[in-house]
Protein backbone atom coordinates (compact mmCIF):
# COMPACT_ATOMS: atom_id res chain seq x y z
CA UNK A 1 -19.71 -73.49 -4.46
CA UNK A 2 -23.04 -74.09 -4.90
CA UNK A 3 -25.42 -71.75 -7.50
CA UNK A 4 -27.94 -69.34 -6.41
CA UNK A 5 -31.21 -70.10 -7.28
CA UNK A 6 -34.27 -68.08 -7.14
CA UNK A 7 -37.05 -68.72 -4.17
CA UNK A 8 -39.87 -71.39 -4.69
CA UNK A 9 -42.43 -69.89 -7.17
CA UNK A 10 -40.23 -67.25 -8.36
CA UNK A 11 -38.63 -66.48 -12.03
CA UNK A 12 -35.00 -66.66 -12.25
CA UNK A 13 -33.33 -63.08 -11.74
CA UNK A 14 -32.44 -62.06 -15.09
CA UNK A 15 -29.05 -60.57 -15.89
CA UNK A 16 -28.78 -56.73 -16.97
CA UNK A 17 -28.09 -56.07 -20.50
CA UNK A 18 -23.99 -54.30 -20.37
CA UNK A 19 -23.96 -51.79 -23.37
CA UNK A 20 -21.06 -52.85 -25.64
CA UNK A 21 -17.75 -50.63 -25.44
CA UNK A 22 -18.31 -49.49 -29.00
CA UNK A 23 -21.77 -47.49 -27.92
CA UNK A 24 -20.75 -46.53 -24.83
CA UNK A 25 -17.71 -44.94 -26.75
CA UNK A 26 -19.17 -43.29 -29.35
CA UNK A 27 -22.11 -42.36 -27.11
CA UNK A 28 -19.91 -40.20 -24.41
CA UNK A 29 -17.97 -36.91 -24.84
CA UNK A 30 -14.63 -36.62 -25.24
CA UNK A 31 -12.91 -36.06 -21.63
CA UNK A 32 -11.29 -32.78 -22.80
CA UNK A 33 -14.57 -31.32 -23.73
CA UNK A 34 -16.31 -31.50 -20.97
CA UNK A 35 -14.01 -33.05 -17.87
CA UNK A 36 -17.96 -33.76 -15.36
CA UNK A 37 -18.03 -36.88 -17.63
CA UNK A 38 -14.85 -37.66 -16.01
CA UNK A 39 -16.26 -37.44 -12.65
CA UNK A 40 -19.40 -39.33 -13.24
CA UNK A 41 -17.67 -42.47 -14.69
CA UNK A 42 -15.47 -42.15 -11.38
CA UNK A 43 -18.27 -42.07 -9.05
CA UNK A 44 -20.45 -44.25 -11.37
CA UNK A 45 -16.96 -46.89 -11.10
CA UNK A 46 -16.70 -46.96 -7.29
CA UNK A 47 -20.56 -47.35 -6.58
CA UNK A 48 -20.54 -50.32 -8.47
CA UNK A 49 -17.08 -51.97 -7.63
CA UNK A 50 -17.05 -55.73 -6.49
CA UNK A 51 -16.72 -55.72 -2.63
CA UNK A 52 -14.19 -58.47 -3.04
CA UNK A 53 -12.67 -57.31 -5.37
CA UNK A 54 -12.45 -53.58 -4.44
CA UNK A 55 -10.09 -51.04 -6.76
CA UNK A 56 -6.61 -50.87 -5.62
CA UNK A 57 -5.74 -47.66 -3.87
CA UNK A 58 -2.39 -46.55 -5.76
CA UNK A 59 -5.29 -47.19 -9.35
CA UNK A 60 -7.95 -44.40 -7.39
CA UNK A 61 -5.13 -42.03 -7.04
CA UNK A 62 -3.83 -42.63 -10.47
CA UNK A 63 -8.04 -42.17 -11.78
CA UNK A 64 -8.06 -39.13 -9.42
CA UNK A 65 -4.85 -37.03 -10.35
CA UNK A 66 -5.95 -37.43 -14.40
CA UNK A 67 -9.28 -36.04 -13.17
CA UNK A 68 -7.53 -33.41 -11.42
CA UNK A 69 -5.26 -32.88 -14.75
CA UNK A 70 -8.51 -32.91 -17.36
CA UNK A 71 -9.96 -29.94 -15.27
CA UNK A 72 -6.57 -28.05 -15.10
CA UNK A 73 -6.53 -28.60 -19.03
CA UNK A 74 -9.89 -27.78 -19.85
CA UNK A 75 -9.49 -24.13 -17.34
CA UNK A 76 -6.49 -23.34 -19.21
CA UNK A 77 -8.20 -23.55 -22.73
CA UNK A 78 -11.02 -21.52 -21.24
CA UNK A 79 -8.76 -18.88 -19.76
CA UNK A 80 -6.85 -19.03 -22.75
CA UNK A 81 -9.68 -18.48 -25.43
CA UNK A 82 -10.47 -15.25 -22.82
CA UNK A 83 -7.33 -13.82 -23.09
CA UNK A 84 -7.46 -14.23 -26.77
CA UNK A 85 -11.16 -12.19 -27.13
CA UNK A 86 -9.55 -9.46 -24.52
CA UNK A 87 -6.41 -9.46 -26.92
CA UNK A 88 -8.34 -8.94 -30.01
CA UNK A 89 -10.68 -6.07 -28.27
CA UNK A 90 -7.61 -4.41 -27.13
CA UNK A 91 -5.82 -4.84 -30.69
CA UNK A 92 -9.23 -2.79 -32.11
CA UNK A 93 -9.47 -0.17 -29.40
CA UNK A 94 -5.36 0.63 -29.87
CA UNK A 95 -6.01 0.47 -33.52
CA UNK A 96 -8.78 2.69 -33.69
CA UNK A 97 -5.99 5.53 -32.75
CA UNK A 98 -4.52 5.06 -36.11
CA UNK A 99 -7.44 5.84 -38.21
CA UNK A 100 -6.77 9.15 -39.63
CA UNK A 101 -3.43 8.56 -39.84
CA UNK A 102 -1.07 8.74 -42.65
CA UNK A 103 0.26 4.73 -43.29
CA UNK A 104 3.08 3.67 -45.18
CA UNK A 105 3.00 0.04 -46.76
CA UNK A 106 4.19 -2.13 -49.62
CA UNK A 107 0.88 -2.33 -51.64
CA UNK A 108 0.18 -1.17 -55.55
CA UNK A 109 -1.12 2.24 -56.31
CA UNK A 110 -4.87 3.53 -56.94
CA UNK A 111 -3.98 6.16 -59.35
CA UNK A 112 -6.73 8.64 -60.06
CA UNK A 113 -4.85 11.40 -61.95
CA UNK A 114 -3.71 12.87 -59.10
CA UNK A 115 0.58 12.59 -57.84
CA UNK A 116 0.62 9.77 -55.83
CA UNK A 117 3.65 9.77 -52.98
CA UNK A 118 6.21 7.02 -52.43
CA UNK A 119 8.87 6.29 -50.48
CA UNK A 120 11.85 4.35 -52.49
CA UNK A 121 14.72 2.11 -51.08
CA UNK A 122 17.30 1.65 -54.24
CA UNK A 123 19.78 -0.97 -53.73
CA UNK A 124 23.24 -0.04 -51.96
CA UNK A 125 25.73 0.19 -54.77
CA UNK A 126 22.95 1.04 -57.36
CA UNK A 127 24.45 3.88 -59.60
CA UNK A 128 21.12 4.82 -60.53
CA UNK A 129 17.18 3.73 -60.12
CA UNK A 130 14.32 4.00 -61.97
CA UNK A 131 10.22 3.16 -60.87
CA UNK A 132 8.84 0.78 -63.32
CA UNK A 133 4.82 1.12 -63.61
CA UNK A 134 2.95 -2.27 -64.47
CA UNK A 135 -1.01 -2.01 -65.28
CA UNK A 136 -3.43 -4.77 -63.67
CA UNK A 137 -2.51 -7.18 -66.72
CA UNK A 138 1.19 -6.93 -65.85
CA UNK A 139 2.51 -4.78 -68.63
CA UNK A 140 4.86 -2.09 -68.33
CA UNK A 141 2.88 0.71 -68.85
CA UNK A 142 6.05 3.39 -67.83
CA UNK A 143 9.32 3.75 -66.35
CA UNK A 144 10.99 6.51 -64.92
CA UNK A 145 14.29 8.05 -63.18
CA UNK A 146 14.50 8.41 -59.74
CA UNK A 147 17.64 9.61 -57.38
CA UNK A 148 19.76 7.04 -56.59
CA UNK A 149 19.60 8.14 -52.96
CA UNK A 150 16.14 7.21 -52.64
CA UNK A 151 13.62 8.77 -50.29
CA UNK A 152 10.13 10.41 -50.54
CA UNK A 153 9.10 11.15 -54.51
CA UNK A 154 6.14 12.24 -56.21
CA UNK A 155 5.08 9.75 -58.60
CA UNK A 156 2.72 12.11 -61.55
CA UNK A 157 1.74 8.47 -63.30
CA UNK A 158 2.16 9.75 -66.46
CA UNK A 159 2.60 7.65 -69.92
CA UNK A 160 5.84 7.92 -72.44
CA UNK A 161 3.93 10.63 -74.68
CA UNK A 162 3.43 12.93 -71.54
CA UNK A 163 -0.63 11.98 -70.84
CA UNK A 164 -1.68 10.97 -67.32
CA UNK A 165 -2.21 6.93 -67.48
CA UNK A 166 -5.67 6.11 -67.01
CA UNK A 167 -6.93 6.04 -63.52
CA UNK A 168 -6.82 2.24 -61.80
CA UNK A 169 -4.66 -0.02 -59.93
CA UNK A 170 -0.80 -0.15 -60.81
CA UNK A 171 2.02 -2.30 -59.29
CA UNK A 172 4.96 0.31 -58.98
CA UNK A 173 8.46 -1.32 -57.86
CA UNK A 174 12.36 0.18 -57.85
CA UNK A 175 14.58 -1.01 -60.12
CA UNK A 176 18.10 -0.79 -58.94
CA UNK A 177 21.02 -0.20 -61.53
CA UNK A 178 25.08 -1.01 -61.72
CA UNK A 179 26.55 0.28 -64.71
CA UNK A 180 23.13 -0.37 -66.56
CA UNK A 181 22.87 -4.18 -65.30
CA UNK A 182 19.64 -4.53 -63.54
CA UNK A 183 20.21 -5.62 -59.53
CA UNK A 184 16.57 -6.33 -59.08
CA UNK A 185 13.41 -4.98 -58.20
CA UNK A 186 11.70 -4.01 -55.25
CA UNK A 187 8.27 -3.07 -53.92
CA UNK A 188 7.65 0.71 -53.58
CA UNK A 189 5.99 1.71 -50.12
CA UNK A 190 2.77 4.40 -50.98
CA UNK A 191 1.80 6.44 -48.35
CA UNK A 192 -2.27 6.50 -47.71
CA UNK A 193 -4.45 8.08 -44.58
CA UNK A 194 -5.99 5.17 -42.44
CA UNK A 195 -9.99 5.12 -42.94
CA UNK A 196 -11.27 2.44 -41.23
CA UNK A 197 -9.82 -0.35 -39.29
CA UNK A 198 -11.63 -3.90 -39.34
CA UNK A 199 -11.43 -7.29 -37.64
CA UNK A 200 -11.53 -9.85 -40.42
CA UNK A 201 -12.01 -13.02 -38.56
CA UNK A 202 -9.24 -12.34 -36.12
CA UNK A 203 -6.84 -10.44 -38.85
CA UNK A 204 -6.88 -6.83 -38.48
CA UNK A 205 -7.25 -5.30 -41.70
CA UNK A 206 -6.84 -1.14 -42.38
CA UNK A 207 -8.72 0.36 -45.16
CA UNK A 208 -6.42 3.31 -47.23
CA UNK A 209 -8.06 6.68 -48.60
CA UNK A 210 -7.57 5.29 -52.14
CA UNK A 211 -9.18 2.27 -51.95
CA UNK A 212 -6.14 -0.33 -50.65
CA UNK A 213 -6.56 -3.27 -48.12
CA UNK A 214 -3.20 -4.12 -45.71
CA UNK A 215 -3.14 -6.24 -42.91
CA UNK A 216 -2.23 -4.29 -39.61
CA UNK A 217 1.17 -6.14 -39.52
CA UNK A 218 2.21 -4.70 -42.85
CA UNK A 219 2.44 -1.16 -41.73
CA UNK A 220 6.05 -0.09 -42.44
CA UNK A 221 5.30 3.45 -40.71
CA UNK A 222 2.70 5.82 -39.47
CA UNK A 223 2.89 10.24 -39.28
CA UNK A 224 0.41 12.71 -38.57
CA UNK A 225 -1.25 13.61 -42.29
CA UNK A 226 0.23 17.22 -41.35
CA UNK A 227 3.81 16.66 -40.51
């Protein structure tokens, strides 16, 4: 077969320049981003096809069904991230119901002289219990009796000599007893009325009376502040 040459008195056509893979790569979005790239490359690939060499017809199908999956993928993580905002705005609106509320939760103590209430969970066989008291540095700062039974108890936060401890942040937990052998301890669970409730970045955070910070999902219980 013979070359083409260019008419009498005429330059040579002169190839177009093909951009390399690598920029074309780096240069396009990623399919799952935006799934219209997809589409152009399709059209872009069967307006310039070689006539004698045309793109088999089971290949188009293939090209057009992951077309057809990209856009089902990239509607699903749309309707998905919707759902999600709804979800949160709902989770706020419920939530907002609560403030007021008296909360129970596993979270130290913000002891300002006044009795502070607890609920305490001894062990099962304990034969008797006691609330150990630890300041912010982790000392024990006081321990004292508590029924064996468990239940609701006001905690006075007072010191060995009979003084009220000075006011700040304690980490109160149960110690359970068998014939004077320690079992183990175990978070108390204060009771605090429900100021404010806040979306941290997706976490839903209440706000206690007293100062305390617990995640929504770490409410053990919730009761009117008058019952």
């Amino acid at each position: 077969m013979e070359p083409i040459t260019s008419p009498a008195g005429q330059a040579p056509a002169q190839a177009t320049p093909v951009a390399s893979p690598a920029s074309s790569t780096s240069s396009k979005p990623a399919l799952s981003s935006d799934f219209e790239t997809f589409l152009k490359m399709l059209t872009a690939q069967m307006r310039n096809q070689d006539p004698l060499n045309p793109v088999e017809s089971a290949d188009f199908a293939a090209q057009l069904a992951a077309f057809s999956t990209v856009e089902q993928q990239v509607r699903s993580n749309d309707l998905l991230e919707t759902l999600g905002d709804r979800m949160g705005t709902m989770g706020m609106s419920q939530l907002s119901g609560w403030v007021g509320m008296e909360a129970r939760a596993a979270v130290p103590v913000q002891f300002d002289g006044a009795p502070v209430t607890l609920t305490v969970a001894p062990a099962p066989f304990a034969d008797a219990a006691r609330i150990i008291a630890r300041d912010s540095s982790g000392t024990i700062v006081q321990r004292s009796d508590v029924a064996v039974q468990g239940g609701t108890v006001q905690w006075a936060g007072v010191g060995p000599d009979g003084a009220p401890l000075p006011s700040g942040r304690y980490d109160l937990t149960v110690d359970s007893l068998s014939n004077g052998e320690s079992l183990g301890e175990a978070p108390v669970q204060v009771h605090g009325r429900i100021v404010e409730a806040r979306n941290d970045g997706g976490a839903i955070t209440l706000l206690l009376s007293a100062g305390q910070e617990v995640a929504a999902d770490k409410i053990i219980a919730l009761r009117r502040p008058d019952t």
